[in-house]
Protein backbone atom coordinates (compact mmCIF):
# COMPACT_ATOMS: atom_id res chain seq x y z
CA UNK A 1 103.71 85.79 82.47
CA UNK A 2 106.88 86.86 81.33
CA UNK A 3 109.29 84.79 79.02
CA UNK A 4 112.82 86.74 80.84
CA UNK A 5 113.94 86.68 84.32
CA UNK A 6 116.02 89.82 85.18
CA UNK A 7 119.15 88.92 85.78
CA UNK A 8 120.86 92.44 86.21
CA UNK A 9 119.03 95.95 85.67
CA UNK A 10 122.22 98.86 85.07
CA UNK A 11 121.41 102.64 84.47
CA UNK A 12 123.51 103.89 81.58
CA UNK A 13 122.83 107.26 80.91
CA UNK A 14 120.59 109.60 82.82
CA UNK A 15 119.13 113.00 81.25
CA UNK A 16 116.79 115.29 81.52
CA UNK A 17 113.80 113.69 80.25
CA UNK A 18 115.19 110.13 79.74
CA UNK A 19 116.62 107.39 81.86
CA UNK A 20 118.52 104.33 79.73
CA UNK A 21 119.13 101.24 81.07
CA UNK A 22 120.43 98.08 80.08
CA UNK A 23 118.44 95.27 81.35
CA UNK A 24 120.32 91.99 81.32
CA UNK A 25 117.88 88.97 81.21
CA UNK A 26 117.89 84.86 81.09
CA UNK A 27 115.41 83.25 78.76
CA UNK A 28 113.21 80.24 79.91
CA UNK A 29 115.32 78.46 77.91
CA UNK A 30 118.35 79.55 79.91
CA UNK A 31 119.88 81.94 76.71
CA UNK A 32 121.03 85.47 77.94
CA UNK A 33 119.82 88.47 76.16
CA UNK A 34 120.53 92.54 76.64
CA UNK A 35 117.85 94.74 76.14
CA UNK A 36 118.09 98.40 75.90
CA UNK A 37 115.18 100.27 77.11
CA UNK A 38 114.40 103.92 77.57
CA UNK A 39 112.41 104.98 80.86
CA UNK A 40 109.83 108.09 80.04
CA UNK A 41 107.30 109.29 82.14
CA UNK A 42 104.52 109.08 80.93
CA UNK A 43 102.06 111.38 78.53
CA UNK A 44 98.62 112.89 77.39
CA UNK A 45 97.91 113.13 74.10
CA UNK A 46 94.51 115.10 72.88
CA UNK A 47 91.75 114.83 69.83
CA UNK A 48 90.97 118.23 70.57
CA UNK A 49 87.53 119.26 68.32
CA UNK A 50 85.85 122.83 68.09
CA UNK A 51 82.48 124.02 67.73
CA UNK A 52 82.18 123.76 64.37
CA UNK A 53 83.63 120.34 64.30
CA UNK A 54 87.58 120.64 63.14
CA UNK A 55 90.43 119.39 65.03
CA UNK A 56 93.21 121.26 66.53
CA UNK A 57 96.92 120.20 65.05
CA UNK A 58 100.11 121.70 66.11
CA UNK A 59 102.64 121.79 63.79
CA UNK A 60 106.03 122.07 65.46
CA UNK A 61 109.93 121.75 64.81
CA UNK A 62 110.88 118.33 66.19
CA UNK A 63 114.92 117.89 66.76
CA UNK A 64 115.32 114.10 66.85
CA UNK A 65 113.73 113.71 62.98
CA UNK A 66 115.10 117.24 61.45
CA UNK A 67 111.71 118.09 60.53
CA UNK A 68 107.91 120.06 60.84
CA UNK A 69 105.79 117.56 62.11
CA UNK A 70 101.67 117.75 62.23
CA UNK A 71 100.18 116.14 65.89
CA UNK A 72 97.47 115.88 68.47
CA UNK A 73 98.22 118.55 71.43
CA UNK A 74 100.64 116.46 73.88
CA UNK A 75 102.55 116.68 76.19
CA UNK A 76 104.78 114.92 79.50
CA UNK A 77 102.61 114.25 82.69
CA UNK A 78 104.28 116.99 85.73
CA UNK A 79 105.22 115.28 88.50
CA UNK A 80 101.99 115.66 91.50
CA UNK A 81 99.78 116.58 88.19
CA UNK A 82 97.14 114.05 87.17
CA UNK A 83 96.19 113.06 83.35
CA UNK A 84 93.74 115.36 83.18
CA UNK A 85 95.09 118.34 84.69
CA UNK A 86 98.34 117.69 82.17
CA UNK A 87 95.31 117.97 79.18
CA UNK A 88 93.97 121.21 80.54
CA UNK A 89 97.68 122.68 80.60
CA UNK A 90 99.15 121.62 77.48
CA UNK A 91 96.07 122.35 75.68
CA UNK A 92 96.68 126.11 76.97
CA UNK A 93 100.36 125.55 76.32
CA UNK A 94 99.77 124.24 72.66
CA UNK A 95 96.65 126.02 70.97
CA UNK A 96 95.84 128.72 73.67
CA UNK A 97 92.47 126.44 74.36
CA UNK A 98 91.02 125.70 77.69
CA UNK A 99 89.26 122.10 77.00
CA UNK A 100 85.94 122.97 79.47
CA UNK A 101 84.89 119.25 78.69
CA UNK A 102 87.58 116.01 78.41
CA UNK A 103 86.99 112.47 78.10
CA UNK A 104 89.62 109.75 77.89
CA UNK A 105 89.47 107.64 75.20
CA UNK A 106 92.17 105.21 76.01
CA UNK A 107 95.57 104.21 76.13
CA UNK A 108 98.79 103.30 74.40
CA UNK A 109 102.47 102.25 74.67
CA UNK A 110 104.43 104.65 72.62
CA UNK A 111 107.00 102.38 71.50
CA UNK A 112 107.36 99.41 73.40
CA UNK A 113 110.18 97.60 72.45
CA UNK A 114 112.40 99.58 73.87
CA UNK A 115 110.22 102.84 75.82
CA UNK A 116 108.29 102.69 79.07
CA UNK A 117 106.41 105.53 77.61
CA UNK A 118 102.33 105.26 78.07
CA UNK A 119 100.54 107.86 76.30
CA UNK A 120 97.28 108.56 78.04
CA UNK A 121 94.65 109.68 75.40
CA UNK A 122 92.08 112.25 75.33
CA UNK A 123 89.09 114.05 73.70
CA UNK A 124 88.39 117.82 74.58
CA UNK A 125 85.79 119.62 73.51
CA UNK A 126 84.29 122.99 74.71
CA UNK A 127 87.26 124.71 74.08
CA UNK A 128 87.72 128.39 74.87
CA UNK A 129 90.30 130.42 74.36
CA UNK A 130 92.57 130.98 77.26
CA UNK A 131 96.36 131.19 76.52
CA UNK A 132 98.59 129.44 79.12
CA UNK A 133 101.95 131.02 78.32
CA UNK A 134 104.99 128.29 78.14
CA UNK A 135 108.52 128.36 76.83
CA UNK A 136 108.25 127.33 73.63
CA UNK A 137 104.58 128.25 71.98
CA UNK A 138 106.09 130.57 69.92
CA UNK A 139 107.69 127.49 67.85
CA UNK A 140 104.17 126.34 67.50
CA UNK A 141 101.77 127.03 64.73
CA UNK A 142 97.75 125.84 65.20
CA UNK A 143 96.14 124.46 62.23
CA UNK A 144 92.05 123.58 62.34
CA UNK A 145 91.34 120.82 59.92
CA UNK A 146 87.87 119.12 58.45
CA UNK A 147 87.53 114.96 59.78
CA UNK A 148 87.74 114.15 56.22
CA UNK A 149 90.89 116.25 55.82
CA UNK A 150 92.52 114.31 58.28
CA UNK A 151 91.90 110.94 56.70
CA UNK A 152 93.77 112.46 53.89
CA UNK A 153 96.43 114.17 55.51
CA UNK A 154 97.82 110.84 57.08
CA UNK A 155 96.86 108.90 53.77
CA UNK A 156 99.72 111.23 52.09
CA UNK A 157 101.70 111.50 54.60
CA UNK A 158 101.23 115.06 55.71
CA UNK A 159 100.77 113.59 59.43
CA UNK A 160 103.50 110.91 59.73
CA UNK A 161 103.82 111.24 63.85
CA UNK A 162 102.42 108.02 65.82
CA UNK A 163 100.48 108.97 68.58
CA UNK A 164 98.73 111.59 66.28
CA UNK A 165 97.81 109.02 63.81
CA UNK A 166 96.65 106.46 66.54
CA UNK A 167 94.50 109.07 68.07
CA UNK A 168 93.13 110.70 64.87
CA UNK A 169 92.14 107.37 63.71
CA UNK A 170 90.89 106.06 66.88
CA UNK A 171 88.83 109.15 67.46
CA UNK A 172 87.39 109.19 63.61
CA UNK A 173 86.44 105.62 63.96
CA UNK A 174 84.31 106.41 66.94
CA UNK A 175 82.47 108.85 64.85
C-alpha cells in the first residue's frame, strides 16, 4: 500500500531514451511532496560464462560519468522483443557471442528512487561465436576474467558499475 496519493502526474522533458516527469503527491498525513522520476524501459543484463569458466566483461566509454567502465553485457529491451531475445542480441552486439543456453536469475530496480528502470537478469552459457554487427561495438573492448578475479576487481574498484556488481555477486554466490 502506498504512503502518496497522486495528486498531479506532468511530463517535463521527453528524449530519446528517457521520459521525466514530475509527480506531484499528498502524504497520508495530508503534506505535499514533488518527486522527480525518470521513466526507462526496461533492461537485460547478462553473467555471461565460457567453457573454460571466465566471464565476459565489456569495457566501454560511458558519457554521463566521463569514464571506462567494466560491466555485465546489457542492454535496453526493443519494443515487440522479449527478455530473452534482447539477451541473445546484445550478447551478439556486445562480445560477438551467441548465448545457445540462458537462464534468468532474477530481477532488480536500477535505481529506484527516482528510475522506473527494471533490469531483467541473466546467465548464458554455451556461447559461440557469432558477431551481430551494431552501431557502436567498435567502442567496446571484451575482457574474459577468472571468478576469483572478479571478487577482486570490484573489491578495488576496477568494476564500480551497479548492475554489474549486483549480478557478478549474485551469480558468484550461487556458485
Amino acid at each position: 500500500m502506498s504512503e502518496y496519493n497522486d495528486v498531479e502526474r506532468r511530463t517535463v522533458f521527453t528524449g530519446k531514451l528517457i521520459t521525466v516527469r514530475q509527480d506531484a503527491v499528498t502524504q497520508v498525513d495530508g503534506a505535499e511532496k514533488i518527486w522527480d522520476v525518470v521513466e526507462y524501459p526496461p533492461a537485460v543484463a547478462v553473467v555471461a560464462v565460457d567453457e573454460n569458466g571466465d566471464l565476459l566483461l565489456v569495457r566501454q566509454y560511458r558519457h554521463a560519468v566521463e569514464t571506462e567502465l567494466l560491466e555485465i553485457p546489457a542492454g535496453g529491451i526493443d519494443p515487440g522483443e522479449t527478455p530473452e531475445e534482447a539477451v541473445r542480441r546484445e550478447m551478439q552486439e556486445e562480445t560477438g557471442f551467441y548465448p545457445e543456453r540462458i537462464e534468468r536469475l532474477t530481477g532488480f530496480y536500477s535505481a529506484p528512487g527516482y528510475s522506473t528502470e527494471v533490469l531483467h537478469l541473466f546467465l548464458a552459457t554455451e556461447l559461440t561465436p557469432a558477431r551481430l554487427v551494431a552501431e557502436d561495438t567498435d567502442e567496446i573492448t571484451l575482457l574474459r576474467t577468472s571468478a576469483t578475479e572478479i571478487r577482486q576487481m570490484i573489491q578495488n574498484g576496477q568494476i564500480q558499475d551497479s548492475k554489474s556488481i549486483a549480478g557478478l555477486l549474485f551469480y558468484l554466490n550461487l556458485k
